[in-house]
PDB file of N, CA and C in Angstrom:
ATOM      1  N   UNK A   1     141.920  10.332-162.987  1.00  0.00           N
ATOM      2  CA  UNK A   1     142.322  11.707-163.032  1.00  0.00           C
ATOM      3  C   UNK A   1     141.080  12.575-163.174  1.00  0.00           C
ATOM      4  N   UNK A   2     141.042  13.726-162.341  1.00  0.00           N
ATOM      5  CA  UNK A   2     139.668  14.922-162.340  1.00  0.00           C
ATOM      6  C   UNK A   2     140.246  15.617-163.389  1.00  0.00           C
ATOM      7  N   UNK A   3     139.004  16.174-163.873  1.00  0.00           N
ATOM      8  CA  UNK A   3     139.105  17.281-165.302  1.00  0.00           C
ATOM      9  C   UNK A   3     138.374  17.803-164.879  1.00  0.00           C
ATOM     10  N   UNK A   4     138.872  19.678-164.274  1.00  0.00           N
ATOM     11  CA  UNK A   4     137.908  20.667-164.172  1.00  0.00           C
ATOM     12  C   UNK A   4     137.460  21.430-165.718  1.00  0.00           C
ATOM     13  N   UNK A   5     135.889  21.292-165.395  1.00  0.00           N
ATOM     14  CA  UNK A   5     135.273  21.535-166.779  1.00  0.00           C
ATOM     15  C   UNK A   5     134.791  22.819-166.018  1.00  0.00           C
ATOM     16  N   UNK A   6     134.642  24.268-167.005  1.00  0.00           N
ATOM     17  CA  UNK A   6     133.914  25.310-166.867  1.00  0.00           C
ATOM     18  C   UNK A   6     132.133  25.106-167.635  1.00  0.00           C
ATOM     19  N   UNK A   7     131.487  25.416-166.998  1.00  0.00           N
ATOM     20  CA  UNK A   7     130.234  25.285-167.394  1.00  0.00           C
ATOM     21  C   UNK A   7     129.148  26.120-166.495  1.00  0.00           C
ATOM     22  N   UNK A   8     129.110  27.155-167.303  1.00  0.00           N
ATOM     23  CA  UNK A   8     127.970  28.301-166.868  1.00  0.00           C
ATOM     24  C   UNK A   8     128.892  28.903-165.317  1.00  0.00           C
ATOM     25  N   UNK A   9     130.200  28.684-166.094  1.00  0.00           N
ATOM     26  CA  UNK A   9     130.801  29.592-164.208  1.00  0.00           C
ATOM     27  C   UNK A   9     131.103  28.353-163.344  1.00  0.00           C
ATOM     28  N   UNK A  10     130.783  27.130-163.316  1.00  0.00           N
ATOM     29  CA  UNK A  10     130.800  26.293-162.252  1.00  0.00           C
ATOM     30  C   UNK A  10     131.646  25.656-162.293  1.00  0.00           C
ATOM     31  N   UNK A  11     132.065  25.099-161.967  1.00  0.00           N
ATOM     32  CA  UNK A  11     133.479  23.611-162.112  1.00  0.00           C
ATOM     33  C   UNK A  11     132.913  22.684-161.612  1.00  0.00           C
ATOM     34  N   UNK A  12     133.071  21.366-162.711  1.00  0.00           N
ATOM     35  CA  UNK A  12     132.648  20.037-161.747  1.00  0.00           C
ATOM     36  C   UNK A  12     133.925  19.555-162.621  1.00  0.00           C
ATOM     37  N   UNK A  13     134.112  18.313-161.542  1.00  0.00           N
ATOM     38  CA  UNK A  13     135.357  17.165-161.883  1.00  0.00           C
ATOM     39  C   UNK A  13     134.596  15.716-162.716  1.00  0.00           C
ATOM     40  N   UNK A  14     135.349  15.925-163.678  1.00  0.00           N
ATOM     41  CA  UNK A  14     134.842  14.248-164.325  1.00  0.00           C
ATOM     42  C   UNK A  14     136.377  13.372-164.428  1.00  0.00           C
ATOM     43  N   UNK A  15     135.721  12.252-165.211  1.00  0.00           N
ATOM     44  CA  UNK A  15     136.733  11.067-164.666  1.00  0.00           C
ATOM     45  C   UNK A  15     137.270  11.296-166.517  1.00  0.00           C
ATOM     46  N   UNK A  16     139.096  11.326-166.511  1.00  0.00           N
ATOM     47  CA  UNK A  16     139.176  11.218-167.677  1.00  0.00           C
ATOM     48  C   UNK A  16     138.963   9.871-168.597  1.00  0.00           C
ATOM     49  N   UNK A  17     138.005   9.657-169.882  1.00  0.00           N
ATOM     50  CA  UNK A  17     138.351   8.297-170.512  1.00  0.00           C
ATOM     51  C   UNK A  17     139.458   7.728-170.385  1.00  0.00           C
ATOM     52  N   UNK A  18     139.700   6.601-170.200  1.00  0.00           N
ATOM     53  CA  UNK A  18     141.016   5.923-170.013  1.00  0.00           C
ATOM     54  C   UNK A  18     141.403   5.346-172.061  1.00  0.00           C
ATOM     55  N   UNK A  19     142.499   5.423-172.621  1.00  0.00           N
ATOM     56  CA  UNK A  19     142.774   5.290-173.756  1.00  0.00           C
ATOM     57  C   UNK A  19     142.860   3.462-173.807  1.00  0.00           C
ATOM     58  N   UNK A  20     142.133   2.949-175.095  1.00  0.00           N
ATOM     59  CA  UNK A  20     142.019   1.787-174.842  1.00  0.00           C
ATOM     60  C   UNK A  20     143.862   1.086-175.149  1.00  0.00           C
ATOM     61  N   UNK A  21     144.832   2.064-175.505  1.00  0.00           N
ATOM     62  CA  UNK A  21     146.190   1.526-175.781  1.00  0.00           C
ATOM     63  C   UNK A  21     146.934   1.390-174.884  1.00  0.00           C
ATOM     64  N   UNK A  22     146.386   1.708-173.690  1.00  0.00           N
ATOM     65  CA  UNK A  22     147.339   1.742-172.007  1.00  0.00           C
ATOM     66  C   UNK A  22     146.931   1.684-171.696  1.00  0.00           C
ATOM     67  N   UNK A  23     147.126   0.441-170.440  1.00  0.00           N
ATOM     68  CA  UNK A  23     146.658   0.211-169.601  1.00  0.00           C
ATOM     69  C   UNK A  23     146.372   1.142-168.246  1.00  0.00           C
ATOM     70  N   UNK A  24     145.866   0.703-167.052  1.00  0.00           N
ATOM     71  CA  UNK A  24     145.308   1.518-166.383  1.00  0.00           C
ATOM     72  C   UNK A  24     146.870   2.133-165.202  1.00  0.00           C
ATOM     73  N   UNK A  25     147.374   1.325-165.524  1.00  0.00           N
ATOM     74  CA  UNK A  25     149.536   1.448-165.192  1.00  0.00           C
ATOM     75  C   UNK A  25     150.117   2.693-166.514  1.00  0.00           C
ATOM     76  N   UNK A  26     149.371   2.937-167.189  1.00  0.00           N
ATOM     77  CA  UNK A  26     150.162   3.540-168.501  1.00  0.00           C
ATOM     78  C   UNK A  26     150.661   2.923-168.822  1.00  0.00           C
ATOM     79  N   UNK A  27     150.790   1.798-169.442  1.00  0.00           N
ATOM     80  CA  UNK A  27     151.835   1.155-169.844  1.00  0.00           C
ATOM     81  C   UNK A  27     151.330   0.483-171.154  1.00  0.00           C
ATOM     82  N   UNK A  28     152.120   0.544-172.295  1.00  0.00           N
ATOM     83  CA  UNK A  28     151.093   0.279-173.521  1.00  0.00           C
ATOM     84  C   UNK A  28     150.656  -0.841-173.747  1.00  0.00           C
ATOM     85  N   UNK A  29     150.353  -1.559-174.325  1.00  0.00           N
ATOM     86  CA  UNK A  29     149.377  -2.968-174.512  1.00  0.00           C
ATOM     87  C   UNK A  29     149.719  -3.396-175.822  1.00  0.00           C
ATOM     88  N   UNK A  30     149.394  -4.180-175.766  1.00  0.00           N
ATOM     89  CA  UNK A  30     149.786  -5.397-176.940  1.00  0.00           C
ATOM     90  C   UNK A  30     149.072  -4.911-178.219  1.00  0.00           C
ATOM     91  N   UNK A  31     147.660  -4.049-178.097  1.00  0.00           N
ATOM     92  CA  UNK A  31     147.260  -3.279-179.371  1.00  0.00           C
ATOM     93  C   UNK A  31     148.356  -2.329-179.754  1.00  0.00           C
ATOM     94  N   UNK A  32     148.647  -1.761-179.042  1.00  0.00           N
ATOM     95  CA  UNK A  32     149.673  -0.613-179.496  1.00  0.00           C
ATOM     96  C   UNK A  32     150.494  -0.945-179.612  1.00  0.00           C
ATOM     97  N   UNK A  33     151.644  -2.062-179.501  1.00  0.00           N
ATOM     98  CA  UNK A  33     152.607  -2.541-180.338  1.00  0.00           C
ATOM     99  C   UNK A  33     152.540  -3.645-181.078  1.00  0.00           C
ATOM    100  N   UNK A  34     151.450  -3.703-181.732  1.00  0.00           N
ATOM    101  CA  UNK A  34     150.979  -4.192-182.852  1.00  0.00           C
ATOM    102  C   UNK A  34     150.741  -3.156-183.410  1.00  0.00           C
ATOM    103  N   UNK A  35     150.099  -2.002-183.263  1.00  0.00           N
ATOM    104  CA  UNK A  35     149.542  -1.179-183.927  1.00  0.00           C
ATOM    105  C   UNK A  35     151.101  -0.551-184.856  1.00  0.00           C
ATOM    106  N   UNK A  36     152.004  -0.206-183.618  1.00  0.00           N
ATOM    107  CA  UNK A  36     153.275   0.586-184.335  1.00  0.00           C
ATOM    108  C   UNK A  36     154.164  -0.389-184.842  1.00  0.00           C
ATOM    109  N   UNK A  37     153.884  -1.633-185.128  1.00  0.00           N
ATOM    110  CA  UNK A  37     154.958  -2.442-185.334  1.00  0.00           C
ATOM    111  C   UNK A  37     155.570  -2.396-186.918  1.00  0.00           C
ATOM    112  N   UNK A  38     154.401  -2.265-187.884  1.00  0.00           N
ATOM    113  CA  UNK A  38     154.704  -1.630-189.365  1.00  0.00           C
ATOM    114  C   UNK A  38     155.782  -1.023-189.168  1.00  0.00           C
ATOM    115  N   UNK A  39     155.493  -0.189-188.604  1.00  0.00           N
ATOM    116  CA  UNK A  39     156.295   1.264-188.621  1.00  0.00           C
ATOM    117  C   UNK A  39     157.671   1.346-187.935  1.00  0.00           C
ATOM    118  N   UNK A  40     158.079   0.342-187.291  1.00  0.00           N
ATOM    119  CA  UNK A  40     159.180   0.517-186.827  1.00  0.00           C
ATOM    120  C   UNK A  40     160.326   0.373-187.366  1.00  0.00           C
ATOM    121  N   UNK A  41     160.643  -0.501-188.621  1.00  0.00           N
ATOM    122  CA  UNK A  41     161.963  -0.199-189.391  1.00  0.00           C
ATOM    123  C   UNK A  41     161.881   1.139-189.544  1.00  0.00           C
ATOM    124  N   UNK A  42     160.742   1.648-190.820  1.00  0.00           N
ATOM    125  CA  UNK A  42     161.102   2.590-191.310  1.00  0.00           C
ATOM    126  C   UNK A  42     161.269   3.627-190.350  1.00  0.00           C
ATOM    127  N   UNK A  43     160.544   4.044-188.981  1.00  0.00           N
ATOM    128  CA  UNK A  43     161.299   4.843-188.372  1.00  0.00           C
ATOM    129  C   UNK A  43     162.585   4.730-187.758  1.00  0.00           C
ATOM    130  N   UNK A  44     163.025   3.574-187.650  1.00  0.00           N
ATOM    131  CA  UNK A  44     164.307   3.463-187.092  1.00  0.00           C
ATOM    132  C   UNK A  44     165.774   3.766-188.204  1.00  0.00           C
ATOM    133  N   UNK A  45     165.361   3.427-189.216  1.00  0.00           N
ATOM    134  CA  UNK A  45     166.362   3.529-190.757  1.00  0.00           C
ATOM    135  C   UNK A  45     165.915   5.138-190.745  1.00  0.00           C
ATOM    136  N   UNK A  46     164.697   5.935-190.886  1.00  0.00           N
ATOM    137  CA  UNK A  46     164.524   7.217-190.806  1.00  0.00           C
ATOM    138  C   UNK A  46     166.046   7.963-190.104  1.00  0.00           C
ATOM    139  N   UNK A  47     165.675   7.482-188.492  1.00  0.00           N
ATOM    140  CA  UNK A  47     166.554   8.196-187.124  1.00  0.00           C
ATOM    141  C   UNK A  47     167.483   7.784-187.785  1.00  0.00           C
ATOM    142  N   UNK A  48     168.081   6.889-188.182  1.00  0.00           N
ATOM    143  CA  UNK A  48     169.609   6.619-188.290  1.00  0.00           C
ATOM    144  C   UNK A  48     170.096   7.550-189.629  1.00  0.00           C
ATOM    145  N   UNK A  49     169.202   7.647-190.428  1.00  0.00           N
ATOM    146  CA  UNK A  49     169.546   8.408-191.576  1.00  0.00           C
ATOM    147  C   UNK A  49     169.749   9.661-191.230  1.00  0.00           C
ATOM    148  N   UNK A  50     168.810  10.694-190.259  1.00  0.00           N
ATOM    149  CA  UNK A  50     168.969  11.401-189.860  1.00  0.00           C
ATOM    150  C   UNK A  50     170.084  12.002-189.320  1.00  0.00           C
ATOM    151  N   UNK A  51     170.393  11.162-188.371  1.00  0.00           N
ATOM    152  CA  UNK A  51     171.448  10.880-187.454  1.00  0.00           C
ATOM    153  C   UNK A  51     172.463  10.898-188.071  1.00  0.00           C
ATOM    154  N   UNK A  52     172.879   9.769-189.230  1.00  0.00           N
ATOM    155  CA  UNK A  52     174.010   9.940-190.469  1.00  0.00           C
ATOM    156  C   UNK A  52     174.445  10.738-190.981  1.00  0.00           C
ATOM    157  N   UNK A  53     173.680  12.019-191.418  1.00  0.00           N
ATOM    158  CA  UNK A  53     173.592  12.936-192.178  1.00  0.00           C
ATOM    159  C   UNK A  53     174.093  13.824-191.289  1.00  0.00           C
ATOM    160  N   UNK A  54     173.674  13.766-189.697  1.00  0.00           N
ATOM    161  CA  UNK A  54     173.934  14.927-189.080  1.00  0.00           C
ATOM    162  C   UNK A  54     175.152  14.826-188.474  1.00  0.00           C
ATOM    163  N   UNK A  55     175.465  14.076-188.270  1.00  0.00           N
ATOM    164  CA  UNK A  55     177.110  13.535-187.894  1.00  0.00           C
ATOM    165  C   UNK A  55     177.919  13.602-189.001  1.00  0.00           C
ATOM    166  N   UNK A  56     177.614  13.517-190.371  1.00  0.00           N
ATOM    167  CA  UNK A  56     178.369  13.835-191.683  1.00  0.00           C
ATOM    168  C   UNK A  56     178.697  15.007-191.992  1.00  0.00           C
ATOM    169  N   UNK A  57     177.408  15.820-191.685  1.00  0.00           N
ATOM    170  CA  UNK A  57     177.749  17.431-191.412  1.00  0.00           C
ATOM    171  C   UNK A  57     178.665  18.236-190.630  1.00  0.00           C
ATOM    172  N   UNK A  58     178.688  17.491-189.548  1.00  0.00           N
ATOM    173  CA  UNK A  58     179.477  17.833-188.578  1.00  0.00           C
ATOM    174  C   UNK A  58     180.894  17.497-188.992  1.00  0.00           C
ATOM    175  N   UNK A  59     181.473  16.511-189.450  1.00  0.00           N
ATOM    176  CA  UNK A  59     182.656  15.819-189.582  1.00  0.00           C
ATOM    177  C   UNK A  59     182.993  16.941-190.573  1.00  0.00           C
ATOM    178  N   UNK A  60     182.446  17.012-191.482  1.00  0.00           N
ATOM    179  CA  UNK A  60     182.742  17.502-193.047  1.00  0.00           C
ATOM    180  C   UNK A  60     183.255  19.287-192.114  1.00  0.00           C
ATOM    181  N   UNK A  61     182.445  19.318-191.832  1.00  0.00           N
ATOM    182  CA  UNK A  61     182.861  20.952-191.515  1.00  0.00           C
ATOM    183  C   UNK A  61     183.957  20.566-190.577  1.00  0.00           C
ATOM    184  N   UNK A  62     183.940  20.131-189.433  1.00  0.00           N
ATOM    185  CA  UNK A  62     185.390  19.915-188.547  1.00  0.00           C
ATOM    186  C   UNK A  62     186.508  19.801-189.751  1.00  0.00           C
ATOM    187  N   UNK A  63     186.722  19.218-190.808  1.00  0.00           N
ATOM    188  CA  UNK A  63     187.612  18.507-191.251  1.00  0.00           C
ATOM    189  C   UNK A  63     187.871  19.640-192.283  1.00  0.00           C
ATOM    190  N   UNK A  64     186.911  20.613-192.665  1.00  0.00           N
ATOM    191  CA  UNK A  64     187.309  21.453-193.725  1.00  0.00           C
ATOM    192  C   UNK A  64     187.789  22.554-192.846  1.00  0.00           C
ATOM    193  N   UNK A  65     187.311  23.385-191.854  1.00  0.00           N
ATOM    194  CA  UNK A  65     187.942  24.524-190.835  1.00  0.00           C
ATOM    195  C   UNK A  65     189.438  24.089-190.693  1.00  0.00           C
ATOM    196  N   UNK A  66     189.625  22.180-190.159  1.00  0.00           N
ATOM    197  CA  UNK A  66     190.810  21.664-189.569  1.00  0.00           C
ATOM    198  C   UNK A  66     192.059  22.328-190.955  1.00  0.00           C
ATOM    199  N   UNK A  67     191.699  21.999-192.205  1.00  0.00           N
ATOM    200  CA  UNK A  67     192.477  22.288-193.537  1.00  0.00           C
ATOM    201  C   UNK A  67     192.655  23.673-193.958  1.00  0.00           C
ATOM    202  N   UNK A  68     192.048  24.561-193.237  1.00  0.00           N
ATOM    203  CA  UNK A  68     192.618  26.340-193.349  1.00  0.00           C
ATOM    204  C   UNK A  68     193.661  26.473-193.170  1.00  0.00           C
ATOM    205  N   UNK A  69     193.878  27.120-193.916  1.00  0.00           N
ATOM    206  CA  UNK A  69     195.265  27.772-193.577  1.00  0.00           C
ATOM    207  C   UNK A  69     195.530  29.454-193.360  1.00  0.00           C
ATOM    208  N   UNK A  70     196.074  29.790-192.226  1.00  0.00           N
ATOM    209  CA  UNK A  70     195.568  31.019-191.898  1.00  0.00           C
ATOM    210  C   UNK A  70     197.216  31.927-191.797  1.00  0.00           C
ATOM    211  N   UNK A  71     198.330  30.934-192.862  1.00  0.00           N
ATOM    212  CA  UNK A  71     199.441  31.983-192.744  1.00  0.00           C
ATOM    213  C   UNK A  71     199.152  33.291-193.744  1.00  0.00           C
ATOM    214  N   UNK A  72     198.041  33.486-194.447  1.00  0.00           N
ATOM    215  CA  UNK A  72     198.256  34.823-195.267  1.00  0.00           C
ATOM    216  C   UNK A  72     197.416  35.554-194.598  1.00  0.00           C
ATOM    217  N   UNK A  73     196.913  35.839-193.471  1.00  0.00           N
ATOM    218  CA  UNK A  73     196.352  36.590-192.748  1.00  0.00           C
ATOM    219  C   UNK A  73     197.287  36.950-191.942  1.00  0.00           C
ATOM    220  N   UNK A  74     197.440  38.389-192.178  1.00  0.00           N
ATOM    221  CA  UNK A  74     198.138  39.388-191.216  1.00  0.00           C
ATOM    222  C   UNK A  74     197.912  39.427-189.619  1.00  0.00           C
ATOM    223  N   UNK A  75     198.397  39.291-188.318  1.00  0.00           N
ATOM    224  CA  UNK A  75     198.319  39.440-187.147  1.00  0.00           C
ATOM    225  C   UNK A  75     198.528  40.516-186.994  1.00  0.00           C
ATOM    226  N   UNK A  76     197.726  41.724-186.341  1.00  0.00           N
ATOM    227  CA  UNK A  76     198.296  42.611-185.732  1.00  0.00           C
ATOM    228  C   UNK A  76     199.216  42.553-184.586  1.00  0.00           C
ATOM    229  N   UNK A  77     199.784  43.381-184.403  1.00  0.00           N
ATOM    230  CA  UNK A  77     200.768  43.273-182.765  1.00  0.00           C
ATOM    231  C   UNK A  77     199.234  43.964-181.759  1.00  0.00           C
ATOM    232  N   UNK A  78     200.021  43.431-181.237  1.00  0.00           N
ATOM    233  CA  UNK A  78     199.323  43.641-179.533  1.00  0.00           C
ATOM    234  C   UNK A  78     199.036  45.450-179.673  1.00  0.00           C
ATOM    235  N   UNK A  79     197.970  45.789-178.897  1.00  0.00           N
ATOM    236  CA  UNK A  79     197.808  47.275-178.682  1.00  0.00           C
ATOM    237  C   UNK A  79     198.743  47.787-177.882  1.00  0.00           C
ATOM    238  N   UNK A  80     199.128  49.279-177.702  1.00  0.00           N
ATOM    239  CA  UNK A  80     199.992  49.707-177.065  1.00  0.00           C
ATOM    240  C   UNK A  80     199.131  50.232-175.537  1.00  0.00           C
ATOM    241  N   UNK A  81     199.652  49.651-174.237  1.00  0.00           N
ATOM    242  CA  UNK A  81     198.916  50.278-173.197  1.00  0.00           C
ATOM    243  C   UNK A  81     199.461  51.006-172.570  1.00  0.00           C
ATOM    244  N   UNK A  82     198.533  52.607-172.741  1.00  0.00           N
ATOM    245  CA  UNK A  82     199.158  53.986-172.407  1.00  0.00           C
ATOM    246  C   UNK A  82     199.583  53.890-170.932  1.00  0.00           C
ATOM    247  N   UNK A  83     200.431  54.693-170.462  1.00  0.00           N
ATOM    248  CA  UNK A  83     200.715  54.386-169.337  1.00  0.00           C
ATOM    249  C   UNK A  83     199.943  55.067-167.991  1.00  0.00           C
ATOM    250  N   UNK A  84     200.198  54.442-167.182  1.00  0.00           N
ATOM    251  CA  UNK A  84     198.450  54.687-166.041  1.00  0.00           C
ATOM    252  C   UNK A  84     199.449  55.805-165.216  1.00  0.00           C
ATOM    253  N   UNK A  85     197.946  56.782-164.947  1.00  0.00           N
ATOM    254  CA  UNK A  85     198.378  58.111-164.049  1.00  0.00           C
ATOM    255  C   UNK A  85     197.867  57.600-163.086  1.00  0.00           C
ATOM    256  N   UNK A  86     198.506  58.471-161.808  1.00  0.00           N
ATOM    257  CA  UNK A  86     198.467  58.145-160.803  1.00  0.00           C
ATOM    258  C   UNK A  86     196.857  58.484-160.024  1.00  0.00           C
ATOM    259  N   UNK A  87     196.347  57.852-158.937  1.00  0.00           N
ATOM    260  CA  UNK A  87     194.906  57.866-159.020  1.00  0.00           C
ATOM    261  C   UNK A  87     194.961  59.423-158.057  1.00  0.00           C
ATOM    262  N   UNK A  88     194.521  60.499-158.711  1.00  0.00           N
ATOM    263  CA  UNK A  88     194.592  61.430-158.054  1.00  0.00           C
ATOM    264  C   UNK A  88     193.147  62.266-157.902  1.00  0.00           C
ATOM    265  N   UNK A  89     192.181  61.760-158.391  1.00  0.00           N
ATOM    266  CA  UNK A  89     190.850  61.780-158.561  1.00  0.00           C
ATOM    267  C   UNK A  89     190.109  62.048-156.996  1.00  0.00           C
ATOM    268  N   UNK A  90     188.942  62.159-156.257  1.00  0.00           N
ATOM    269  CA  UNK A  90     188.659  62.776-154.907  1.00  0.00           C
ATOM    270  C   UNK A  90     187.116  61.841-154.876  1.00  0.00           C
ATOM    271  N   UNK A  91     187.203  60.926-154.247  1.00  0.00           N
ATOM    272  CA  UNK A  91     185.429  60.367-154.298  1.00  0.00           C
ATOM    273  C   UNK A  91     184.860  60.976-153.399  1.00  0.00           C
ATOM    274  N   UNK A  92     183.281  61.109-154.003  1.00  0.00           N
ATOM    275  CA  UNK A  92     181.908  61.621-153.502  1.00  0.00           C
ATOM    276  C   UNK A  92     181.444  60.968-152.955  1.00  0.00           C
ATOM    277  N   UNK A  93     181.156  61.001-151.652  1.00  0.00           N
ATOM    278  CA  UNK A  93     179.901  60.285-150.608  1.00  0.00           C
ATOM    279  C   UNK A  93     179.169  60.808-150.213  1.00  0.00           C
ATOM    280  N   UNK A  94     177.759  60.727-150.414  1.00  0.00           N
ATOM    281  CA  UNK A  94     176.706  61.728-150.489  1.00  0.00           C
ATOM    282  C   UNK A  94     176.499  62.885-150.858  1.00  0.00           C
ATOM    283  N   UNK A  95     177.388  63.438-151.368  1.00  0.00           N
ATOM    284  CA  UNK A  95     177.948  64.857-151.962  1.00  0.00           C
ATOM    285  C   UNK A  95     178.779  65.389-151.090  1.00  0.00           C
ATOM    286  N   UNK A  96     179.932  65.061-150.525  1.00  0.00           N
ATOM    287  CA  UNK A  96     180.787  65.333-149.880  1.00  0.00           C
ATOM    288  C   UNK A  96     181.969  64.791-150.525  1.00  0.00           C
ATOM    289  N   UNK A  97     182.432  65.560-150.272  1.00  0.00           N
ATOM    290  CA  UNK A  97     184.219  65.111-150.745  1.00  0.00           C
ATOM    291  C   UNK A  97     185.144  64.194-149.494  1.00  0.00           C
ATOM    292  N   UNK A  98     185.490  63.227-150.592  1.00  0.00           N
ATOM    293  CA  UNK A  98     186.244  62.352-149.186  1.00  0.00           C
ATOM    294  C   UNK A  98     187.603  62.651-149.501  1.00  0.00           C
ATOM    295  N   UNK A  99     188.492  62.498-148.664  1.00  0.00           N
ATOM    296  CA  UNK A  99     189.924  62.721-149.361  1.00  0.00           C
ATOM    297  C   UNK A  99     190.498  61.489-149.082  1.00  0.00           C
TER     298      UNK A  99
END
């Protein structure tokens, strides 16, 4: 991969270091999952905890809204719709009256 570098106004392309944890495929290497391998319960028990909690949240509120009870709240009736006049109004086209 080229990396345009600015330098005094000019651009030249260099070659990026390649990371010694991926290979030249990207693809990670046996250092790097060794490297993260510690770490993988605890991030995985992390996500799930996460995850637990956030799906618990969710339930808990579905389940408390579901248990309202909304008979002591008054409904209004419907609005009353005045009754429509007839369209007797004259449209303007370009400032002219159309009939």
């Amino acid at each position: 991969m080229l990396v345009a570098e600015s330098l005094g106004g000019e651009l030249r392309g260099e070659e990026v270091p390649q990371s010694s944890y991926y290979d030249r495929y990207n693809r990670p290497t046996a250092a790097l999952q060794r490297a993260r391998r510690p770490y993988l319960v605890k991030n995985a028990l992390t996500g799930l905890g996460v995850f637990g909690f956030a799906v618990g949240v969710y339930v808990f509120t579905i389940k408390a809204v579901a248990q309202d009870d909304f008979d002591d709240v008054p409904i209004p009736d419907a609005p009353i719709q005045p009754a429509q006049a007839p369209h007797t109004t004259t449209n303007t086209s370009a400032g002219k009256q159309v009939q």
